[in-house]
PDB file of N, CA and C in Angstrom:
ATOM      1  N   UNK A   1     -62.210 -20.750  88.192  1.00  0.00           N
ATOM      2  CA  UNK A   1     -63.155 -21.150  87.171  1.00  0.00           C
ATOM      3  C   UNK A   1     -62.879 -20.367  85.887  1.00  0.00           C
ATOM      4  N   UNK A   2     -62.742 -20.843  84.765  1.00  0.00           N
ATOM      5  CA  UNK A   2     -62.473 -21.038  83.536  1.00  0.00           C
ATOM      6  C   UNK A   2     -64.175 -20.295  82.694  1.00  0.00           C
ATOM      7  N   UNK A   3     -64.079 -18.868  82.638  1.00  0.00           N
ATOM      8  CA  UNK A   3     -65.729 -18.181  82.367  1.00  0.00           C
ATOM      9  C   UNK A   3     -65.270 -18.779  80.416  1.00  0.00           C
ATOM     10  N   UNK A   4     -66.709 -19.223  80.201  1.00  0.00           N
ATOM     11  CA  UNK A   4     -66.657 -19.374  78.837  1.00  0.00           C
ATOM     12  C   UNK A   4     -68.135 -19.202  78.108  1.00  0.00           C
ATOM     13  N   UNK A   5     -68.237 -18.598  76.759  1.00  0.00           N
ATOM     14  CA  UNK A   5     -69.786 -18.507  76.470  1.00  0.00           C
ATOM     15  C   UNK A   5     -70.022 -19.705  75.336  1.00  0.00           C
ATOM     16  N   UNK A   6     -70.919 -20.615  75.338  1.00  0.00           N
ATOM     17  CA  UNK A   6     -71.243 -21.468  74.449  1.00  0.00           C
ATOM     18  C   UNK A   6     -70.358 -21.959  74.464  1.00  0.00           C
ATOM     19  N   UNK A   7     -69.241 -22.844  75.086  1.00  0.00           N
ATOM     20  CA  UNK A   7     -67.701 -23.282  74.702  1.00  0.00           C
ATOM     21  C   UNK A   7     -66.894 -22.820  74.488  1.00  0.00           C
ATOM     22  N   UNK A   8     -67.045 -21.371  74.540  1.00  0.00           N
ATOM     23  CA  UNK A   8     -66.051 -20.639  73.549  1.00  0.00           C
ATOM     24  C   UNK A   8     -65.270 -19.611  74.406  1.00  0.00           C
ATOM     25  N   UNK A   9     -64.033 -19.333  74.318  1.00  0.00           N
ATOM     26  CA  UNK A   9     -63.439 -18.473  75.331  1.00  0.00           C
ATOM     27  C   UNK A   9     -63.715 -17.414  75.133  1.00  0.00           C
ATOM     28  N   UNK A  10     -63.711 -16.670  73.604  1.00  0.00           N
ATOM     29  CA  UNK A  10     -63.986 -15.252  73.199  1.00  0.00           C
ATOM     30  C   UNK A  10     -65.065 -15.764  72.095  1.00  0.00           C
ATOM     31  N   UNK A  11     -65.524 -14.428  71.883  1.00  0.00           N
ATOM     32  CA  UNK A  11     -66.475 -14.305  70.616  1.00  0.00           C
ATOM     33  C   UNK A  11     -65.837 -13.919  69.081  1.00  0.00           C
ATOM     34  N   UNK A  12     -64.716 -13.157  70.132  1.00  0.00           N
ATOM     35  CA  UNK A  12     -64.362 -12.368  68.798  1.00  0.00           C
ATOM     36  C   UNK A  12     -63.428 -12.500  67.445  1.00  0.00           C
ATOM     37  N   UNK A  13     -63.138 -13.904  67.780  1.00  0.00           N
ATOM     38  CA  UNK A  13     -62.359 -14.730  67.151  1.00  0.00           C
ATOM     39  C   UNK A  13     -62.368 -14.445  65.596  1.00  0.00           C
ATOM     40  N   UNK A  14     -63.933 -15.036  65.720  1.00  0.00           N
ATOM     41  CA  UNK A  14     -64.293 -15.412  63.734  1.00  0.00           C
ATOM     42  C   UNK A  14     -64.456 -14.098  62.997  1.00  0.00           C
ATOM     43  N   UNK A  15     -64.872 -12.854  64.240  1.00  0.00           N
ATOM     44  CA  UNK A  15     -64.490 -11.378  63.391  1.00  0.00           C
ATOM     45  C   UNK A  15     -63.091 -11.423  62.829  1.00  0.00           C
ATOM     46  N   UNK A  16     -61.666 -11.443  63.946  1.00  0.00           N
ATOM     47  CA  UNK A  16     -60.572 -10.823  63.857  1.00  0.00           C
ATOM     48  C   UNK A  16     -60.326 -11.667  62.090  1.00  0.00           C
ATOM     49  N   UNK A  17     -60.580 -13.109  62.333  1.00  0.00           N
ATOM     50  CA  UNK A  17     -60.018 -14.044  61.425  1.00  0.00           C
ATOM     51  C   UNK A  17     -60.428 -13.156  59.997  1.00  0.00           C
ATOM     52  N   UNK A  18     -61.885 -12.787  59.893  1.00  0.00           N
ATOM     53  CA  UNK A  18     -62.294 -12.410  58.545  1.00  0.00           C
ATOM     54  C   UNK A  18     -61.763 -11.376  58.401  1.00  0.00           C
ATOM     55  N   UNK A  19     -61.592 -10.520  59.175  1.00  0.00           N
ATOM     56  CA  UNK A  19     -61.088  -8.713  58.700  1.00  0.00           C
ATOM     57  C   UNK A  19     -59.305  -9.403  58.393  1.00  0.00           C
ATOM     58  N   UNK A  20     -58.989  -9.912  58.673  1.00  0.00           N
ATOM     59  CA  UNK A  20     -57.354 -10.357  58.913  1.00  0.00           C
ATOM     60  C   UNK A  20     -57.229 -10.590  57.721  1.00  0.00           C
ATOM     61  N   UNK A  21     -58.760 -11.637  57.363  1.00  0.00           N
ATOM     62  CA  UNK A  21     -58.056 -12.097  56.029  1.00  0.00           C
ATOM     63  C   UNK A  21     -58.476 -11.520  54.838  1.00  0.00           C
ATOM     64  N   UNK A  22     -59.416 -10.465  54.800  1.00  0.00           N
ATOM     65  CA  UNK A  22     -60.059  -9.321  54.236  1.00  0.00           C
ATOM     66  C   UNK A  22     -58.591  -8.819  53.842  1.00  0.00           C
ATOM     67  N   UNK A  23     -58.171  -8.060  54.625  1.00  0.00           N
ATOM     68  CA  UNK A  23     -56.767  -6.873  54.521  1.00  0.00           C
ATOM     69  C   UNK A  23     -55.832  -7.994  53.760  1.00  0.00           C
ATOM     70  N   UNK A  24     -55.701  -9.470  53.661  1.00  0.00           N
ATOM     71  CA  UNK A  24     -54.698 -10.160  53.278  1.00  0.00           C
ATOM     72  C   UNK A  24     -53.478 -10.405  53.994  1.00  0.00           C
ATOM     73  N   UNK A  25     -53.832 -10.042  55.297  1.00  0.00           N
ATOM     74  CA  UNK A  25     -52.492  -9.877  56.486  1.00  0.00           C
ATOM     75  C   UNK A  25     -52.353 -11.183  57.115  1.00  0.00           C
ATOM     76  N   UNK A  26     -50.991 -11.759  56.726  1.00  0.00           N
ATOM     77  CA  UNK A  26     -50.953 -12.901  58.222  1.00  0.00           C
ATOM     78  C   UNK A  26     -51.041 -12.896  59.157  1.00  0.00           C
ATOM     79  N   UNK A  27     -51.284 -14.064  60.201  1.00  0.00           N
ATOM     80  CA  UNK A  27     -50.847 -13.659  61.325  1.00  0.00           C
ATOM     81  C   UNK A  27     -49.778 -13.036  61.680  1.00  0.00           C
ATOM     82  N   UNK A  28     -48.530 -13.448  61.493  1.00  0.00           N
ATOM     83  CA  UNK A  28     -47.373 -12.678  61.501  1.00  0.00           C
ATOM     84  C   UNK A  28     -47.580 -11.096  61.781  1.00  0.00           C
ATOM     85  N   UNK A  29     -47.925 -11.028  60.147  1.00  0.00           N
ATOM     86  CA  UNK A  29     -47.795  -9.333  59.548  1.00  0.00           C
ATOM     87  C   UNK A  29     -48.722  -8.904  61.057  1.00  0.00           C
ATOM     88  N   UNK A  30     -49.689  -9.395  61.520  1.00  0.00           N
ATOM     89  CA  UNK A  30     -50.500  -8.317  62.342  1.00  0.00           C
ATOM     90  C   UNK A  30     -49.983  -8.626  63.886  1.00  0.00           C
ATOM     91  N   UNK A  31     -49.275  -9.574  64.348  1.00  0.00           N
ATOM     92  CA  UNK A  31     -48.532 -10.068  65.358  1.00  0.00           C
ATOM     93  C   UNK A  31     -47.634  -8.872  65.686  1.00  0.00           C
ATOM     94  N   UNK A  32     -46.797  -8.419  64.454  1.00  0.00           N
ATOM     95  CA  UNK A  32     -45.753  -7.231  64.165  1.00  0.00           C
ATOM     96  C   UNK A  32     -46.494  -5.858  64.319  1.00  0.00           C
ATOM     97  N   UNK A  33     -47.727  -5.637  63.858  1.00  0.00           N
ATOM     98  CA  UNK A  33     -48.238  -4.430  63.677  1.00  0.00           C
ATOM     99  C   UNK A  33     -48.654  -4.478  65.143  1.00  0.00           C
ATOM    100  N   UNK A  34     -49.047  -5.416  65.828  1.00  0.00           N
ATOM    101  CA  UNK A  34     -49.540  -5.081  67.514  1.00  0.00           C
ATOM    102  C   UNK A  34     -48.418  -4.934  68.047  1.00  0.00           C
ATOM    103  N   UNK A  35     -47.336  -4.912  67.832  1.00  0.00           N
ATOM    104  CA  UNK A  35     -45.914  -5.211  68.694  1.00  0.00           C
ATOM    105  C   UNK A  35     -45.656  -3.839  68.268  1.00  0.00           C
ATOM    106  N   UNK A  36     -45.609  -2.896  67.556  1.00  0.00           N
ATOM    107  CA  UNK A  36     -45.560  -1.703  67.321  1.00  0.00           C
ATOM    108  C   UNK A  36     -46.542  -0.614  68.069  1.00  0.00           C
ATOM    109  N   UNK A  37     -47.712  -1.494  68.318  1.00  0.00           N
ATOM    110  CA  UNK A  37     -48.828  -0.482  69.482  1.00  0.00           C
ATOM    111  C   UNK A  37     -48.438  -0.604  70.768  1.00  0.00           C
ATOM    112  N   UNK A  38     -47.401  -1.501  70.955  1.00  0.00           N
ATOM    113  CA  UNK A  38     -47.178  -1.856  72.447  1.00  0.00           C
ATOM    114  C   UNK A  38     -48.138  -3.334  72.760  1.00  0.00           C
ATOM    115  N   UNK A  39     -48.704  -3.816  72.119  1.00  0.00           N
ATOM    116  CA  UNK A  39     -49.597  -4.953  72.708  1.00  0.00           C
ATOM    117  C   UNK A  39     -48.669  -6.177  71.618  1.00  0.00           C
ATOM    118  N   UNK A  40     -48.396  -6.931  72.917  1.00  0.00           N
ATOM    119  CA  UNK A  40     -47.830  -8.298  72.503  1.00  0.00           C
ATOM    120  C   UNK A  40     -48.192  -9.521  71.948  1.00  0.00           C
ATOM    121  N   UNK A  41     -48.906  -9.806  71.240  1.00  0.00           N
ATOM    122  CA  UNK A  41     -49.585 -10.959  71.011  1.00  0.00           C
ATOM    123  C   UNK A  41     -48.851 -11.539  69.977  1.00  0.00           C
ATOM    124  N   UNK A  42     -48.122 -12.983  70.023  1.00  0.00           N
ATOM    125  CA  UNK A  42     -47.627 -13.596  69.183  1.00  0.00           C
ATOM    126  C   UNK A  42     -48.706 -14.389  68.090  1.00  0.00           C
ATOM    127  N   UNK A  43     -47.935 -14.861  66.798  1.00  0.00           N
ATOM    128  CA  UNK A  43     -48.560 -15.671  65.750  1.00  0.00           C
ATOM    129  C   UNK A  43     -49.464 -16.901  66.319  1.00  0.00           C
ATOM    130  N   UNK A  44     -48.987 -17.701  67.295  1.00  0.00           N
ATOM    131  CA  UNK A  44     -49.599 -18.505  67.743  1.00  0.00           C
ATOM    132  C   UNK A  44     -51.350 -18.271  69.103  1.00  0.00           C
ATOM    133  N   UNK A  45     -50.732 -17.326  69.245  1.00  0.00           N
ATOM    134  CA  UNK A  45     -51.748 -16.615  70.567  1.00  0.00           C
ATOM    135  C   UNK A  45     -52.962 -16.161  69.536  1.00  0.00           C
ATOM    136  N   UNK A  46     -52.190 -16.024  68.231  1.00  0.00           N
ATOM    137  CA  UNK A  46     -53.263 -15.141  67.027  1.00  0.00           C
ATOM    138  C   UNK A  46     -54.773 -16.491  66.616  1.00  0.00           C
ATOM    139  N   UNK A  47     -53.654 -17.517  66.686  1.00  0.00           N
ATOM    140  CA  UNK A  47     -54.974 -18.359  65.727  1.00  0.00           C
ATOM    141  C   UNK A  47     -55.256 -18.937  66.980  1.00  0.00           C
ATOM    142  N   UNK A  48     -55.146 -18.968  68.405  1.00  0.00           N
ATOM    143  CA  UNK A  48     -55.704 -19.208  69.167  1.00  0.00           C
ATOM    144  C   UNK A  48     -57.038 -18.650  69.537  1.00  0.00           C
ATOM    145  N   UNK A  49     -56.686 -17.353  69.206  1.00  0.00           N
ATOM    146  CA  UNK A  49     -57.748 -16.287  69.160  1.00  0.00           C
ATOM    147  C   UNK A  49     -58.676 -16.149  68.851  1.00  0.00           C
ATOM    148  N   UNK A  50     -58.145 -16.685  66.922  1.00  0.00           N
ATOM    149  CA  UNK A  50     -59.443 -16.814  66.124  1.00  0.00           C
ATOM    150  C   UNK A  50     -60.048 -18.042  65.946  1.00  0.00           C
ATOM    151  N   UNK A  51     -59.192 -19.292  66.918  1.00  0.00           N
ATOM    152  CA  UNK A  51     -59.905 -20.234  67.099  1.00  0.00           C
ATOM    153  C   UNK A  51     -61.197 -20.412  67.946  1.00  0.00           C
ATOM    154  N   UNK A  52     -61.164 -19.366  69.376  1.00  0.00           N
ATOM    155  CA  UNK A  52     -62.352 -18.701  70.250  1.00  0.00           C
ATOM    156  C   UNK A  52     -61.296 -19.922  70.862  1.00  0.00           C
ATOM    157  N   UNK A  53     -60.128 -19.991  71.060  1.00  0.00           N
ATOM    158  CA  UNK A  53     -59.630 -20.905  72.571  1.00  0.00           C
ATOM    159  C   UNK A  53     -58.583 -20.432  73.104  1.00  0.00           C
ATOM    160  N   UNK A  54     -58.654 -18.837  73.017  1.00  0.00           N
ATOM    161  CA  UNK A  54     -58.029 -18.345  73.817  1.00  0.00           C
ATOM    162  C   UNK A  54     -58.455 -16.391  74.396  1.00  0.00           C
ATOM    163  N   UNK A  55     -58.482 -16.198  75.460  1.00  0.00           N
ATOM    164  CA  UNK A  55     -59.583 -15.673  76.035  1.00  0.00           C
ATOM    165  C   UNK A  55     -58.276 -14.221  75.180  1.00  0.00           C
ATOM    166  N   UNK A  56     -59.327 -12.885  75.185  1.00  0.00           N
ATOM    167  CA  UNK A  56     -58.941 -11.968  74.389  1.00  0.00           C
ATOM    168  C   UNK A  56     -59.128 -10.455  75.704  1.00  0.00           C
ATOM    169  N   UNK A  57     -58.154  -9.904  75.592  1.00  0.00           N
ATOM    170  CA  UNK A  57     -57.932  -8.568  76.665  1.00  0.00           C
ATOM    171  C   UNK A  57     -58.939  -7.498  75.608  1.00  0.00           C
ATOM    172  N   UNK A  58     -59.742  -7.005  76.625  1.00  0.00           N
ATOM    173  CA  UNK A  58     -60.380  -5.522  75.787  1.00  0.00           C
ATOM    174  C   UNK A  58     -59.066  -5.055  75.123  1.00  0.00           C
ATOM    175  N   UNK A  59     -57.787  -4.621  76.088  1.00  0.00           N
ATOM    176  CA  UNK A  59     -56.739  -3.949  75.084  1.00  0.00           C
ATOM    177  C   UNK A  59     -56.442  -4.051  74.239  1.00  0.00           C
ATOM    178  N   UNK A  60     -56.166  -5.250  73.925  1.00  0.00           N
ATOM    179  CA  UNK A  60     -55.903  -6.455  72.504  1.00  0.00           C
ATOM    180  C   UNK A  60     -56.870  -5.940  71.525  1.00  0.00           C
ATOM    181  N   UNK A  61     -58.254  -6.127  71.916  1.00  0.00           N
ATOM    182  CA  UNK A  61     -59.363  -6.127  70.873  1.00  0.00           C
ATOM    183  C   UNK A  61     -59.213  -4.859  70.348  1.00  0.00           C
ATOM    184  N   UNK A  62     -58.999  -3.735  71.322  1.00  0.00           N
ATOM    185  CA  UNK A  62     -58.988  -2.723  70.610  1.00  0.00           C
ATOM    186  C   UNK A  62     -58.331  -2.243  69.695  1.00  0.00           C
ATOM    187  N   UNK A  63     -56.882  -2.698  70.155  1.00  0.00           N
ATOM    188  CA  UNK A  63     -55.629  -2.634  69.031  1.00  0.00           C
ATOM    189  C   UNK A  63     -55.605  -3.425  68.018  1.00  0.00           C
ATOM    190  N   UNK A  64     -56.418  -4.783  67.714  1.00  0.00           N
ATOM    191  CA  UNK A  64     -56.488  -5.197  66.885  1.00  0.00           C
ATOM    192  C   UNK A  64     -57.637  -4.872  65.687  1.00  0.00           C
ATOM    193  N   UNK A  65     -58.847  -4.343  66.564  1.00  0.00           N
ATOM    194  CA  UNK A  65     -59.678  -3.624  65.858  1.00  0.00           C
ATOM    195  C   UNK A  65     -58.938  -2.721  65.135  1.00  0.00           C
ATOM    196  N   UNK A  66     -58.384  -1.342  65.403  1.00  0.00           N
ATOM    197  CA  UNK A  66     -57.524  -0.367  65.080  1.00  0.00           C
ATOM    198  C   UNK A  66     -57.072  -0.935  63.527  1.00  0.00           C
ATOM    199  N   UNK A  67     -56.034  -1.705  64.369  1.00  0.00           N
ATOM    200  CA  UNK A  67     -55.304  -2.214  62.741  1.00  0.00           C
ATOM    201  C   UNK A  67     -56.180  -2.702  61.416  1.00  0.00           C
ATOM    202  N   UNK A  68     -57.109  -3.432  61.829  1.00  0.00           N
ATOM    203  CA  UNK A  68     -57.890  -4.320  60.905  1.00  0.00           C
ATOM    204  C   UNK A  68     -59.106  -3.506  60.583  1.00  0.00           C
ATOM    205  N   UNK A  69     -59.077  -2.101  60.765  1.00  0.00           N
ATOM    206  CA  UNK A  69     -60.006  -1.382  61.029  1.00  0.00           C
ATOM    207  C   UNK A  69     -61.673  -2.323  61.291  1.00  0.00           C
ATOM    208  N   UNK A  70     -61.936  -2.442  61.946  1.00  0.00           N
ATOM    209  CA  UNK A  70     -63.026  -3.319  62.581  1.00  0.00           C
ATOM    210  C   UNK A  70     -63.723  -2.517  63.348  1.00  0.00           C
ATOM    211  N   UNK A  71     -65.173  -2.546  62.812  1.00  0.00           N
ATOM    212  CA  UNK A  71     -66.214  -1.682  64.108  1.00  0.00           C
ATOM    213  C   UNK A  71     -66.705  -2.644  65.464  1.00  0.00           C
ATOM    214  N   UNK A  72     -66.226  -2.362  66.263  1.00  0.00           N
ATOM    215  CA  UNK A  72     -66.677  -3.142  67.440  1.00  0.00           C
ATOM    216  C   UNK A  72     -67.879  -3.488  67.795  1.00  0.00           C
ATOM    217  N   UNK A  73     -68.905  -2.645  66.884  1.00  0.00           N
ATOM    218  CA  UNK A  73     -70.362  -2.563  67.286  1.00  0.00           C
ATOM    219  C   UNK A  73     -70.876  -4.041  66.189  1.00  0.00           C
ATOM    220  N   UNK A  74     -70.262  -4.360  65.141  1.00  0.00           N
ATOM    221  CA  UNK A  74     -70.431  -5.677  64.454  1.00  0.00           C
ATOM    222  C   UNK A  74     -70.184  -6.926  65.462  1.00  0.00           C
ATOM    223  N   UNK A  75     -69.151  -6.864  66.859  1.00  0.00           N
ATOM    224  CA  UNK A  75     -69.119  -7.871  67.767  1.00  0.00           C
ATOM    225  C   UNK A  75     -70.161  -8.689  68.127  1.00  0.00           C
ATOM    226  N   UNK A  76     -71.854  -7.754  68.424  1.00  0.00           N
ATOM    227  CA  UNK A  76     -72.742  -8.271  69.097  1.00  0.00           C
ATOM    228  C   UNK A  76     -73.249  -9.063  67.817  1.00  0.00           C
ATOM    229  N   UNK A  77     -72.970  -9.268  66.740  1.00  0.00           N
ATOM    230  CA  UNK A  77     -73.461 -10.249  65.663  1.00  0.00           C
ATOM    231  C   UNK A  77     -73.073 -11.463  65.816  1.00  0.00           C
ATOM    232  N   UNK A  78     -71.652 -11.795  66.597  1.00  0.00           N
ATOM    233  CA  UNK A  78     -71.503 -13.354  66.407  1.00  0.00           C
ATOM    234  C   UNK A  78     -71.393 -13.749  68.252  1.00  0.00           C
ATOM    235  N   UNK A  79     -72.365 -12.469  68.585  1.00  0.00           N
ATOM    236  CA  UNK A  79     -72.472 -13.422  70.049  1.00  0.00           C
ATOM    237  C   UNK A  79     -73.391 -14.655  69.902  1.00  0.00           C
ATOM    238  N   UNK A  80     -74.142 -14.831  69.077  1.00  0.00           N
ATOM    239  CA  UNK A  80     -75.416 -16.317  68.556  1.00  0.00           C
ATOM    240  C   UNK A  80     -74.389 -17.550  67.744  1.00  0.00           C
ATOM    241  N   UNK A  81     -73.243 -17.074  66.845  1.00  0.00           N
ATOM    242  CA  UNK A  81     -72.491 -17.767  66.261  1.00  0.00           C
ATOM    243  C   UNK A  81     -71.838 -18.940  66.851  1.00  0.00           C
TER     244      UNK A  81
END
């Protein structure tokens, strides 16, 4: 079984998208900067992400938080979104 909240695989999508595009970073550019932390996530896995249709590893989040400097505690805002 396929766990999903409201339709949605992750929440954290429409954060990563805004801080991403806050900093002015492509997908790419931050695809590269996770591939440097050790966490793999390609360009395509990216806008999957921030589409909420593709499910997201705590590890991931964290390393992507990191980069995009993102407070994790803003997450519980678009659990209603």
């Amino acid at each position: 079984m396929l766990k999903k909240y409201n339709q949605k695989k992750n929440i954290a999508g429409a954060l990563i998208k805004e801080a991403r595009e806050k900093k002015e970073m492509t997908k790419t550019e931050l695809s590269k900067k996770l591939e440097l932390k050790g966490v793999c996530i390609n360009r395509d896995e990216l806008l999957l992400m921030e589409k909420n249709q593709l499910l997201v590893k705590d590890f991931e989040l964290v390393a992507i938080s990191e980069i995009l400097d993102i407070d994790l505690n803003n997450l519980k805002n678009y659990l209603d979104n």
